[in-house]
PDB file of N, CA and C in Angstrom:
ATOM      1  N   UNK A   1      22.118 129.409 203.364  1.00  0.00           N
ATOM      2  CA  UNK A   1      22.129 128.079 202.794  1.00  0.00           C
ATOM      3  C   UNK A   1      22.182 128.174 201.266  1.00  0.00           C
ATOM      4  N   UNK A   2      22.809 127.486 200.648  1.00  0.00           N
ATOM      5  CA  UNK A   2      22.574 127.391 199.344  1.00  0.00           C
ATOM      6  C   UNK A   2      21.788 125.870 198.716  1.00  0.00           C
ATOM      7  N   UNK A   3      21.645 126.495 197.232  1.00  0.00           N
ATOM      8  CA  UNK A   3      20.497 125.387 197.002  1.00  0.00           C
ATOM      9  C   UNK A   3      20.543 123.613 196.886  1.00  0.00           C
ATOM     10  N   UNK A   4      22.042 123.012 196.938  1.00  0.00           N
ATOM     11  CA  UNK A   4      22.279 121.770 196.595  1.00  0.00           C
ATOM     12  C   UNK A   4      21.891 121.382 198.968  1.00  0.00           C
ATOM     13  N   UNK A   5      22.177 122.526 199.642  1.00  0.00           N
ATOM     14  CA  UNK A   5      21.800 122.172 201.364  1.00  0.00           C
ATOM     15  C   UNK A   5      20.328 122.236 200.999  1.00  0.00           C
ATOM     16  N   UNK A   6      19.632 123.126 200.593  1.00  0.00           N
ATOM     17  CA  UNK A   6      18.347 122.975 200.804  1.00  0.00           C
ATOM     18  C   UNK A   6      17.439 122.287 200.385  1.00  0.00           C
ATOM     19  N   UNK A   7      17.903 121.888 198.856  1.00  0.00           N
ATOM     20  CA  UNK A   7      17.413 120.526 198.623  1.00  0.00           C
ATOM     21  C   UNK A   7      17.497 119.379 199.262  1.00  0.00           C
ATOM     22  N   UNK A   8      18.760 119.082 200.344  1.00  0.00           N
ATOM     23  CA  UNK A   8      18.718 117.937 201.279  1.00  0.00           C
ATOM     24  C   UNK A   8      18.165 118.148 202.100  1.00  0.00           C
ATOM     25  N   UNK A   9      17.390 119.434 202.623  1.00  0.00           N
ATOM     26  CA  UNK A   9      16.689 119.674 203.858  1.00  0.00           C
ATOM     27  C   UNK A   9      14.870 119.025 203.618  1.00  0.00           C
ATOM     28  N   UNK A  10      14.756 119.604 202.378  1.00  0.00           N
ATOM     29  CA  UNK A  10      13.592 119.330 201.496  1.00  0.00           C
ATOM     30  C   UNK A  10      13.761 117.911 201.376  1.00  0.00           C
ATOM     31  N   UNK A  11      14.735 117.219 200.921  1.00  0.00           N
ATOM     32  CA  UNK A  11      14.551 115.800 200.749  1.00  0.00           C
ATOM     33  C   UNK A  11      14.219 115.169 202.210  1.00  0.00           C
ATOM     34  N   UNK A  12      15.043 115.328 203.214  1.00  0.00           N
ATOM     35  CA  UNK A  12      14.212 114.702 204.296  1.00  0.00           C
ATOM     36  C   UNK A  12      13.122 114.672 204.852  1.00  0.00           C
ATOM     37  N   UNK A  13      13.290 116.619 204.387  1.00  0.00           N
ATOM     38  CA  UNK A  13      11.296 116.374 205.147  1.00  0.00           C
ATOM     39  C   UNK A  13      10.657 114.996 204.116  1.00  0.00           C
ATOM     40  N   UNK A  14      10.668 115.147 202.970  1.00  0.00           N
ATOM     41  CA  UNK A  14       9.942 114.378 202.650  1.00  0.00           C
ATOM     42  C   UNK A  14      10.060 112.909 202.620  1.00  0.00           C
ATOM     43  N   UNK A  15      11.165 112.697 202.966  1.00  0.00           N
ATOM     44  CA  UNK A  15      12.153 111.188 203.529  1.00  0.00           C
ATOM     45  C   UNK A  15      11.184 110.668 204.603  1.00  0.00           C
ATOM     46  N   UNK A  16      11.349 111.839 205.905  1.00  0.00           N
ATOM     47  CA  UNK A  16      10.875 111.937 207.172  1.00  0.00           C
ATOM     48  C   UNK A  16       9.204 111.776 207.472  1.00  0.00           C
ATOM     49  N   UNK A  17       8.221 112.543 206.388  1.00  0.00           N
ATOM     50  CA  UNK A  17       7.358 113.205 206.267  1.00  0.00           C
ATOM     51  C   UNK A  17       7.063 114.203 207.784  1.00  0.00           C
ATOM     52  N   UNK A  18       8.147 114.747 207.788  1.00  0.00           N
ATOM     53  CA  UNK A  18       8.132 115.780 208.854  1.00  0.00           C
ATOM     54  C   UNK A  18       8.931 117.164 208.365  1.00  0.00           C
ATOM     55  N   UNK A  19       8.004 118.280 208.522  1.00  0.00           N
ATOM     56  CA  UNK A  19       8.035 119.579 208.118  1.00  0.00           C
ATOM     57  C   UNK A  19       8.994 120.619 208.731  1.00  0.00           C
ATOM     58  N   UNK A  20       9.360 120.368 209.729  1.00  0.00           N
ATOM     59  CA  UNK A  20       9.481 120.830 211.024  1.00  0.00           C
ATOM     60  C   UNK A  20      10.305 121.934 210.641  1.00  0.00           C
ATOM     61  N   UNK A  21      11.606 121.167 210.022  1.00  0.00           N
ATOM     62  CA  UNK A  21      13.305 121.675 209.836  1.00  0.00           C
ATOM     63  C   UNK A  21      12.805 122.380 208.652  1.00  0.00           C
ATOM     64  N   UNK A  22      12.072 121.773 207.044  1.00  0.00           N
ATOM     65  CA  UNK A  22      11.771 122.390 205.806  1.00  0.00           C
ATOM     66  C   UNK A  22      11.331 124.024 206.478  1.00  0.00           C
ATOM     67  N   UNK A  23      10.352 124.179 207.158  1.00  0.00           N
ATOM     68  CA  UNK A  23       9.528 125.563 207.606  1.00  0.00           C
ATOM     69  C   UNK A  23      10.495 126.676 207.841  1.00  0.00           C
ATOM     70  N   UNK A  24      11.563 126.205 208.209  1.00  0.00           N
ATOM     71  CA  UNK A  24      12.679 127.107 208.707  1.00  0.00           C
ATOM     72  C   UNK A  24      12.703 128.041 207.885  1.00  0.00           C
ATOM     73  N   UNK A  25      12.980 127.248 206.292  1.00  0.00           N
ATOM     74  CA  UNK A  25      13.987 128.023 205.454  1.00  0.00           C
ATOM     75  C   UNK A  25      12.881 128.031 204.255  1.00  0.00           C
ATOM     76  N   UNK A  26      12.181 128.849 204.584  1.00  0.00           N
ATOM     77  CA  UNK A  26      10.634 129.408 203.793  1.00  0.00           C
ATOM     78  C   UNK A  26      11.142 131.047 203.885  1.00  0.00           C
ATOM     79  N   UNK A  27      11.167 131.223 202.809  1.00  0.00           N
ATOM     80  CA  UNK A  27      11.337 132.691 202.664  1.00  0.00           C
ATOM     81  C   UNK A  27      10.442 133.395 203.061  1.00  0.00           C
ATOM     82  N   UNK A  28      10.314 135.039 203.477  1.00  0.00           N
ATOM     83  CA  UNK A  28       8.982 135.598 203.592  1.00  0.00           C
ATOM     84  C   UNK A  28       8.554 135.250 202.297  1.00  0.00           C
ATOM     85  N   UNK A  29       9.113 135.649 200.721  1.00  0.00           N
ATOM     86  CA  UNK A  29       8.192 136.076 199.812  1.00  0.00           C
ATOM     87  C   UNK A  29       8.106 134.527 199.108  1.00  0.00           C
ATOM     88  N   UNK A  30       8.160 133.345 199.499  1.00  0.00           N
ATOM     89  CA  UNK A  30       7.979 132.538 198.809  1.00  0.00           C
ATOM     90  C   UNK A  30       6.560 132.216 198.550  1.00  0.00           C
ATOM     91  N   UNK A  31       7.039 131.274 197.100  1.00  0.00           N
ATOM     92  CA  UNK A  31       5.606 131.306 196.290  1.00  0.00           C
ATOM     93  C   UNK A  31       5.257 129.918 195.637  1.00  0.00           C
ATOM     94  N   UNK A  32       4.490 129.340 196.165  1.00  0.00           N
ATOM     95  CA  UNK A  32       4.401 127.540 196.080  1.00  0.00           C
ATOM     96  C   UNK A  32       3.801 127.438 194.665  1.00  0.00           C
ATOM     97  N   UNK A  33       3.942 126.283 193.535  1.00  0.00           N
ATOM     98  CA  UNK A  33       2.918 126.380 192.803  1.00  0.00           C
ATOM     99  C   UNK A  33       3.204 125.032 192.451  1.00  0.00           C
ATOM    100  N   UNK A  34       2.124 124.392 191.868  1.00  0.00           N
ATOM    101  CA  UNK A  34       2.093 122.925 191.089  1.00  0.00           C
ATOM    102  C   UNK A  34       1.146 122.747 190.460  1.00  0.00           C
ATOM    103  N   UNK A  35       1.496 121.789 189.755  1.00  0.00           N
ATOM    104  CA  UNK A  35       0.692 121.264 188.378  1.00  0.00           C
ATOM    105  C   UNK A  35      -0.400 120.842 188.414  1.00  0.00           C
ATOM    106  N   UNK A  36      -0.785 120.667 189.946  1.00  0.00           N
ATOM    107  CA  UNK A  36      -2.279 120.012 189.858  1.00  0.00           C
ATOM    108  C   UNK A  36      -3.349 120.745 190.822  1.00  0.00           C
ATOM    109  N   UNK A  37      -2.599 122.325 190.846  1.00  0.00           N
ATOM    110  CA  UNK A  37      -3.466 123.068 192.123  1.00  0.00           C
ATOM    111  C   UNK A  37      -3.887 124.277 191.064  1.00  0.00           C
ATOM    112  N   UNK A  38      -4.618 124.845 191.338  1.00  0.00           N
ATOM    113  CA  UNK A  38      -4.228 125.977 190.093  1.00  0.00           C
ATOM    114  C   UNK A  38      -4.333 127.080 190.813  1.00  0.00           C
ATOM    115  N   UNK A  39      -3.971 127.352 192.285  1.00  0.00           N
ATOM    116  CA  UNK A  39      -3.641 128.977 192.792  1.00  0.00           C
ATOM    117  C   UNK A  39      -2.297 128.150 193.104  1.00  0.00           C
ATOM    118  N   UNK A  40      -1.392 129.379 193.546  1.00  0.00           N
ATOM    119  CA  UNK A  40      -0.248 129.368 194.131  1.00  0.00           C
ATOM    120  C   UNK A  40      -0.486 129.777 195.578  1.00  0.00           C
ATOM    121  N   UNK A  41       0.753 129.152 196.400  1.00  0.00           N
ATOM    122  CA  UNK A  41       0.514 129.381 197.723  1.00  0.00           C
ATOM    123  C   UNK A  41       1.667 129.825 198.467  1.00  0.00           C
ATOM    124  N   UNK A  42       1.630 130.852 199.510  1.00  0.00           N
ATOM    125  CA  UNK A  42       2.525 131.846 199.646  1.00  0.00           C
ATOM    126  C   UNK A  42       2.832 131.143 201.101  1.00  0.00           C
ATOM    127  N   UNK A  43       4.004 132.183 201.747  1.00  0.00           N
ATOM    128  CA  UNK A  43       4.654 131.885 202.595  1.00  0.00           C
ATOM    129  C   UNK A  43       3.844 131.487 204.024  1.00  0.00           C
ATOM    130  N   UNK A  44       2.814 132.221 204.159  1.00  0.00           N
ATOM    131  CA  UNK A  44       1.901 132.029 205.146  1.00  0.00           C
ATOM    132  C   UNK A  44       0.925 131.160 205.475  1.00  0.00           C
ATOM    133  N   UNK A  45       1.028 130.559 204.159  1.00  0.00           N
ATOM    134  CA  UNK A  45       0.021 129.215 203.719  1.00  0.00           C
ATOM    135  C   UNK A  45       0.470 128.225 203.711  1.00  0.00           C
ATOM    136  N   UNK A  46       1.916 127.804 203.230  1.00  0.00           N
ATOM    137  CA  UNK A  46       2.223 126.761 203.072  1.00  0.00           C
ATOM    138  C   UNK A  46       2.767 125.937 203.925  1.00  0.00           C
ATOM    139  N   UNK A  47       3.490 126.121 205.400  1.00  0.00           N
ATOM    140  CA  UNK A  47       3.615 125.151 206.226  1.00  0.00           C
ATOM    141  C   UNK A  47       3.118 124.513 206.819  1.00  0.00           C
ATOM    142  N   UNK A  48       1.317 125.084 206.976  1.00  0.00           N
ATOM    143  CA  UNK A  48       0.316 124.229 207.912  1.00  0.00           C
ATOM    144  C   UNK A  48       0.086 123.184 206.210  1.00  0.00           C
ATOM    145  N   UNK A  49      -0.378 123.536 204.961  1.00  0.00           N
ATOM    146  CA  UNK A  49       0.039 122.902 204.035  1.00  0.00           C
ATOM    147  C   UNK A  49       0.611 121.314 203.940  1.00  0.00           C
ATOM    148  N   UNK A  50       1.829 121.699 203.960  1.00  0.00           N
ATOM    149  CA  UNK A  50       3.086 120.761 204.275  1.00  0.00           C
ATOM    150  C   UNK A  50       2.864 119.319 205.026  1.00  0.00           C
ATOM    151  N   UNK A  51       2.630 120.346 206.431  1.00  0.00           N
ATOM    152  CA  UNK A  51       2.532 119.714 207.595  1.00  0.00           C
ATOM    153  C   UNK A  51       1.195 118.942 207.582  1.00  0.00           C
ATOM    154  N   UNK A  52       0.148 119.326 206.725  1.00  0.00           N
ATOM    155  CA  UNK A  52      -0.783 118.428 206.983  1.00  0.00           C
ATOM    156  C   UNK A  52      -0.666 117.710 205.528  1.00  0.00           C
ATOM    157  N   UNK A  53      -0.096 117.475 204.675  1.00  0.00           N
ATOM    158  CA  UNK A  53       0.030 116.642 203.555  1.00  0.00           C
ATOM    159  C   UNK A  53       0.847 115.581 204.463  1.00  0.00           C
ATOM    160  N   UNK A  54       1.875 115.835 204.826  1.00  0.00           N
ATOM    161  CA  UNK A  54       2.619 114.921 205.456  1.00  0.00           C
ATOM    162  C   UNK A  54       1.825 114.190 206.451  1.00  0.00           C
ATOM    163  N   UNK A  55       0.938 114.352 207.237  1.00  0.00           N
ATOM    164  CA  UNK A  55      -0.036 113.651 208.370  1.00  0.00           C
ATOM    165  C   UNK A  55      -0.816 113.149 207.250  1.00  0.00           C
ATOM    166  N   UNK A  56      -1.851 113.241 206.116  1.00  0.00           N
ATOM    167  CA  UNK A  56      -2.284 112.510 205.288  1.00  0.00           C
ATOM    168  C   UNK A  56      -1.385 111.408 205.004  1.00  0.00           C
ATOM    169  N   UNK A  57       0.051 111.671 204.119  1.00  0.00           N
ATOM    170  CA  UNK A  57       0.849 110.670 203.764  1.00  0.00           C
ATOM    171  C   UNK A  57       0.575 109.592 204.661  1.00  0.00           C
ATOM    172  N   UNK A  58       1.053 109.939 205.671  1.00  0.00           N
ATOM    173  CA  UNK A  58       0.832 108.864 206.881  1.00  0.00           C
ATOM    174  C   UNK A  58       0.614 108.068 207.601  1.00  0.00           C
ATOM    175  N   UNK A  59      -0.863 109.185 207.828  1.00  0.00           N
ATOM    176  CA  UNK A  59      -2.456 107.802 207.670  1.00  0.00           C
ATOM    177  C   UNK A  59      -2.592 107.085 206.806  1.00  0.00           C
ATOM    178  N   UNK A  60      -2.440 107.813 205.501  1.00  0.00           N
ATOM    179  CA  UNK A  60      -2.920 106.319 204.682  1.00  0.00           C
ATOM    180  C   UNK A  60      -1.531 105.441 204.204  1.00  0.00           C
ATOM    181  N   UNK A  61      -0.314 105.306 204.193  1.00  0.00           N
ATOM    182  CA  UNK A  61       0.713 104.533 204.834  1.00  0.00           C
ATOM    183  C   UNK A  61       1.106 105.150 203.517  1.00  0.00           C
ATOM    184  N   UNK A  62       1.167 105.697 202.820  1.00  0.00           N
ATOM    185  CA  UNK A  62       1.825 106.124 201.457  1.00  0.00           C
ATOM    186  C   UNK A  62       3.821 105.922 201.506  1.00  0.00           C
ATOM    187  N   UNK A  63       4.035 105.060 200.723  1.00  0.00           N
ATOM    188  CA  UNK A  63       5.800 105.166 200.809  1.00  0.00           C
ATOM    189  C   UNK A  63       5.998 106.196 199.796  1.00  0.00           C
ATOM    190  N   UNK A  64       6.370 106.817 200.476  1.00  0.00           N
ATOM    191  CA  UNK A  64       7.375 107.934 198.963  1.00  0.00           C
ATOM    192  C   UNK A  64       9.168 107.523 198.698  1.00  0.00           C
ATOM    193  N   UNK A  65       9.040 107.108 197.967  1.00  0.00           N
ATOM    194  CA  UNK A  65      10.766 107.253 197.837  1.00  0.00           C
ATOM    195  C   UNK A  65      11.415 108.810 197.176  1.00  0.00           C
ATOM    196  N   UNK A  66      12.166 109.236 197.461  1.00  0.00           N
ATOM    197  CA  UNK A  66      12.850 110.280 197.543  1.00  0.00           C
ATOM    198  C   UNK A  66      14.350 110.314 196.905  1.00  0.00           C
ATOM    199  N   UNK A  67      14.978 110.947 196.174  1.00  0.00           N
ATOM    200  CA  UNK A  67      16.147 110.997 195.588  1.00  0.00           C
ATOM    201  C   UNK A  67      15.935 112.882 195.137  1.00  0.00           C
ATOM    202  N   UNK A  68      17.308 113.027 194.994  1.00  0.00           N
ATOM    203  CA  UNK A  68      18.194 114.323 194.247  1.00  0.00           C
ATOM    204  C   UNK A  68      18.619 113.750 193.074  1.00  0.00           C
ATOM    205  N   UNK A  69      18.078 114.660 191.762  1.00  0.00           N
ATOM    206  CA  UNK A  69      18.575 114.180 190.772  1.00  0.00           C
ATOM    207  C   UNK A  69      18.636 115.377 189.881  1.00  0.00           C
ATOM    208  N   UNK A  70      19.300 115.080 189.018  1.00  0.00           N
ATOM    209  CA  UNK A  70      19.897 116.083 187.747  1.00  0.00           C
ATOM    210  C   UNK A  70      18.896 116.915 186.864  1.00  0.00           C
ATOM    211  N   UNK A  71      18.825 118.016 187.095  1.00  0.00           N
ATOM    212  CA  UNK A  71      18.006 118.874 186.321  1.00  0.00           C
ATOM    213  C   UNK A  71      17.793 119.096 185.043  1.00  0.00           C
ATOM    214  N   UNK A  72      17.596 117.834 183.871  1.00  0.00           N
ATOM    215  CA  UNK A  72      18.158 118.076 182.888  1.00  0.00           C
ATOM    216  C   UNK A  72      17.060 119.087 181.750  1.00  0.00           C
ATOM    217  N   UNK A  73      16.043 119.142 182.433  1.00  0.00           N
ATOM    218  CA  UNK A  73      14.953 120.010 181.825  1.00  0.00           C
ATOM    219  C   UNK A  73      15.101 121.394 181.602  1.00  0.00           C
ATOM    220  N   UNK A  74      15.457 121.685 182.616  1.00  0.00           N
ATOM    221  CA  UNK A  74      15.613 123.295 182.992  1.00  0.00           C
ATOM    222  C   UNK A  74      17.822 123.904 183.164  1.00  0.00           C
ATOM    223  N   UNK A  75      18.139 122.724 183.380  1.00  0.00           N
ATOM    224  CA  UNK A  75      19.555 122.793 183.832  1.00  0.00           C
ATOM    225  C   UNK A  75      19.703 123.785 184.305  1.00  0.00           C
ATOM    226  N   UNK A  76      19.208 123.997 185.526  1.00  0.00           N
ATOM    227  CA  UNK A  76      19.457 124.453 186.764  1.00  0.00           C
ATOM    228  C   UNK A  76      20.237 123.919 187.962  1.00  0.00           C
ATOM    229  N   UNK A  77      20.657 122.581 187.842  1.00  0.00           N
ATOM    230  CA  UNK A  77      21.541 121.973 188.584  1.00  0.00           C
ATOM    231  C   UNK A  77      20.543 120.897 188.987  1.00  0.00           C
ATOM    232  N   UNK A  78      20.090 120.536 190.161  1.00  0.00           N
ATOM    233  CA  UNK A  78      19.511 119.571 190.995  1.00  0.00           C
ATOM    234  C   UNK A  78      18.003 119.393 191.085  1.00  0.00           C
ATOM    235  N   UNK A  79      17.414 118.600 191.603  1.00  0.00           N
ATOM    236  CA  UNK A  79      15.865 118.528 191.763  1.00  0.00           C
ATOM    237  C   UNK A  79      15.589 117.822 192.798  1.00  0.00           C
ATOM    238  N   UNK A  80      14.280 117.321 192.947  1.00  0.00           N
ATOM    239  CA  UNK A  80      14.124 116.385 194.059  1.00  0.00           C
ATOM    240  C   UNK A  80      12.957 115.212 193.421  1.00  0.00           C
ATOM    241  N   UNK A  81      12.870 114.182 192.938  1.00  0.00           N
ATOM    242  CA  UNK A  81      12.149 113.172 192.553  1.00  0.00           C
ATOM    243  C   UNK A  81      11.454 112.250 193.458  1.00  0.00           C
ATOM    244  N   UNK A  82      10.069 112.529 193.534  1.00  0.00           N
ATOM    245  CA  UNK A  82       8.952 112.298 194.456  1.00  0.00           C
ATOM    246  C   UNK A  82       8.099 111.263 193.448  1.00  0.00           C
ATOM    247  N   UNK A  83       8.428 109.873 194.193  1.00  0.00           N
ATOM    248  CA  UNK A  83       7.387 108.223 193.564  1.00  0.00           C
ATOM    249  C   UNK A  83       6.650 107.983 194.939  1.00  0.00           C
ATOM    250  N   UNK A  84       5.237 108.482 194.882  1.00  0.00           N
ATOM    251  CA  UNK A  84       4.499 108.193 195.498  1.00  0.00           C
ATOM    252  C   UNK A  84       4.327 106.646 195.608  1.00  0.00           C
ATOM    253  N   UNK A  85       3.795 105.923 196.034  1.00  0.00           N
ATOM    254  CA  UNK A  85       3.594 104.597 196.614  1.00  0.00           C
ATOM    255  C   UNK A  85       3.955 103.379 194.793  1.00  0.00           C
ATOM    256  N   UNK A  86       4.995 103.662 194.200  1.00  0.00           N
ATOM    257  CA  UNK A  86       5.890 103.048 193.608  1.00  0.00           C
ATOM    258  C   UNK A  86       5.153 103.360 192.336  1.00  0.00           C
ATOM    259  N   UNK A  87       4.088 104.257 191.511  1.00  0.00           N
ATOM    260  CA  UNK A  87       3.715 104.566 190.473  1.00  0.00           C
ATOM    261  C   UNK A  87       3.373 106.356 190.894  1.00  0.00           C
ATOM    262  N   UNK A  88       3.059 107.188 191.067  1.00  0.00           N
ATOM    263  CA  UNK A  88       3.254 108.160 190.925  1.00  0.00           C
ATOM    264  C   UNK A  88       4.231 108.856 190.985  1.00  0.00           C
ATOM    265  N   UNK A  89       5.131 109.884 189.897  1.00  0.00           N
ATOM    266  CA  UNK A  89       6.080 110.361 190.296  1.00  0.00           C
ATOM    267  C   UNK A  89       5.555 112.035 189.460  1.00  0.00           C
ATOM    268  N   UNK A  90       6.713 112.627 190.469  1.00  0.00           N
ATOM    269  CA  UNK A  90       6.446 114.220 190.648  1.00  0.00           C
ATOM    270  C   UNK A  90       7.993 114.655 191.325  1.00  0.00           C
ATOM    271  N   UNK A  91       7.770 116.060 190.729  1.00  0.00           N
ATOM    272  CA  UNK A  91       9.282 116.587 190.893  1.00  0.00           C
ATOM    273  C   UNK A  91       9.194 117.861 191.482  1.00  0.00           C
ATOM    274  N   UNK A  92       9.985 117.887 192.171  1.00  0.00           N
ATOM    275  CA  UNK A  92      10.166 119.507 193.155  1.00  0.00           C
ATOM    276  C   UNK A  92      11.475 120.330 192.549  1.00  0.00           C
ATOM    277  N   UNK A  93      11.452 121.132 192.467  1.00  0.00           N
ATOM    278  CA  UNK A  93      12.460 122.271 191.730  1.00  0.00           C
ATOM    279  C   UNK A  93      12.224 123.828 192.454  1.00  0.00           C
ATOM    280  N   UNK A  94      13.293 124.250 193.122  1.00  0.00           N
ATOM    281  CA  UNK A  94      13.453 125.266 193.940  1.00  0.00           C
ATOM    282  C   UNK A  94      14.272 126.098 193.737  1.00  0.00           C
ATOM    283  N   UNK A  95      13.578 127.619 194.139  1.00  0.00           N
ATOM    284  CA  UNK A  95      15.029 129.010 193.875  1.00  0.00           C
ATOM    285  C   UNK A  95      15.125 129.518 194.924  1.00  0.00           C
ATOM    286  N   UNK A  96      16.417 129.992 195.420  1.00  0.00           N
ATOM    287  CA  UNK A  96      16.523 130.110 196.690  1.00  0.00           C
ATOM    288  C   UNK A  96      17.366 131.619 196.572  1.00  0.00           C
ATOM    289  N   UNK A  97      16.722 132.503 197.776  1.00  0.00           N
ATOM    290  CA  UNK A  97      16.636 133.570 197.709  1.00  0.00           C
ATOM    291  C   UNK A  97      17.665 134.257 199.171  1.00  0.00           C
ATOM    292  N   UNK A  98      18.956 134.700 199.417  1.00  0.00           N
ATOM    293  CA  UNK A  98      19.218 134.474 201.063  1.00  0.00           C
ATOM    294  C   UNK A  98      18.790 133.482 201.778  1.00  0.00           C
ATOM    295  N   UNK A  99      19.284 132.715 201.347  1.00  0.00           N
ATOM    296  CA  UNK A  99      19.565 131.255 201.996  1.00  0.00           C
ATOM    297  C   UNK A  99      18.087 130.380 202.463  1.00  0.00           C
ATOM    298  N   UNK A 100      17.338 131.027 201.885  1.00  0.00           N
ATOM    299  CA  UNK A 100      16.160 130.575 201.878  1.00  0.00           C
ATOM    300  C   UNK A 100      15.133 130.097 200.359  1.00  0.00           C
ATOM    301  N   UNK A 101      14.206 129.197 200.894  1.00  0.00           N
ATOM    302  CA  UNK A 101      13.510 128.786 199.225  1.00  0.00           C
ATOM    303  C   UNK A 101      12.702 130.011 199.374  1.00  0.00           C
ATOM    304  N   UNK A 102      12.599 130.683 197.578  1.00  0.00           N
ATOM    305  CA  UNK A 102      11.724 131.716 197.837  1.00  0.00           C
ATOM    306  C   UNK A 102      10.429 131.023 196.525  1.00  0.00           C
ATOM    307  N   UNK A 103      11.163 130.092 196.167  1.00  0.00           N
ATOM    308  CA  UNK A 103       9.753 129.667 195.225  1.00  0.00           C
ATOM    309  C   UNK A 103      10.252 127.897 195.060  1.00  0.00           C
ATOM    310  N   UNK A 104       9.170 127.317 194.910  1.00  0.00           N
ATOM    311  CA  UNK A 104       8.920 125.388 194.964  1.00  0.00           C
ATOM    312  C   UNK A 104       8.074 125.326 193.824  1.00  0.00           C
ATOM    313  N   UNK A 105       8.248 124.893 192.569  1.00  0.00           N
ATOM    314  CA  UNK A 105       7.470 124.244 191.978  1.00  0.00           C
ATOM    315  C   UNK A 105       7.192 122.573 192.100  1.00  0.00           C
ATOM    316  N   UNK A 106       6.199 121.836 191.659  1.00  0.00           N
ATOM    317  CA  UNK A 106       5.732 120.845 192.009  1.00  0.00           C
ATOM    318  C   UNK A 106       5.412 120.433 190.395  1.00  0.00           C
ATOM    319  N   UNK A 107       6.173 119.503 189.838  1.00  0.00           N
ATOM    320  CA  UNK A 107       6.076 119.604 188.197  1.00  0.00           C
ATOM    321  C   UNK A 107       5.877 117.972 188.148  1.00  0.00           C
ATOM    322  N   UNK A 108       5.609 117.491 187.057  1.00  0.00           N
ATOM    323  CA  UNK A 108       4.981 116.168 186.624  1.00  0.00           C
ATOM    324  C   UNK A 108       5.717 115.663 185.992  1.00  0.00           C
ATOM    325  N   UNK A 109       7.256 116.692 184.978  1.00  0.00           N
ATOM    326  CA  UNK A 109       8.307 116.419 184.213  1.00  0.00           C
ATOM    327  C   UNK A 109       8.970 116.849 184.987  1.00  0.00           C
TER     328      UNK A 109
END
């Protein structure tokens, strides 16, 4: 896969709030990190992760809207722009390693 597919895979999970398809394409050596956690979280950690952020979302009815948008920070090409329930927003930015994400940051810019 390359990275403009895997960002649409990533966008649905979080469209969806279902993990299912994202888990696939988790590299072994991937390496999670964001702005508001302060360890990073590895391949073995992060789909039960995922999967239970997304069951939180849920319960408490959280809308996320979701879009692909232009990387103009890093110009790396693409991103993924995450507005939690119409005032929080947060950005996902991914490197993909054999067709897989091998690292997700979770950034605030």
């Amino acid at each position: 896969m390359e990275h403009q597919q895997l960002l649409e895979i990533l966008a649905h999970a979080w469209k969806t709030l279902d993990a299912s398809e994202l888990v696939k394409y988790i590299h072994p050596e991937f390496q999670y990190d964001s702005q508001k956690v302060f360890a990073s979280m590895y391949a073995d950690e992060y789909p039960s992760y995922i999967t239970e952020k997304f069951e939180t979302l849920k319960k408490h009815g959280s809308k996320i809207e979701v879009s692909i948008v232009k990387d103009n920070y890093f110009g790396e090409g693409n991103m993924i722009k995450l507005v939690q329930d119409e005032n929080t927003v947060a950005y996902l930015r991914i490197k993909v390693r054999d067709g897989k994400i091998c690292k997700m940051d979770m950034c605030m810019f």
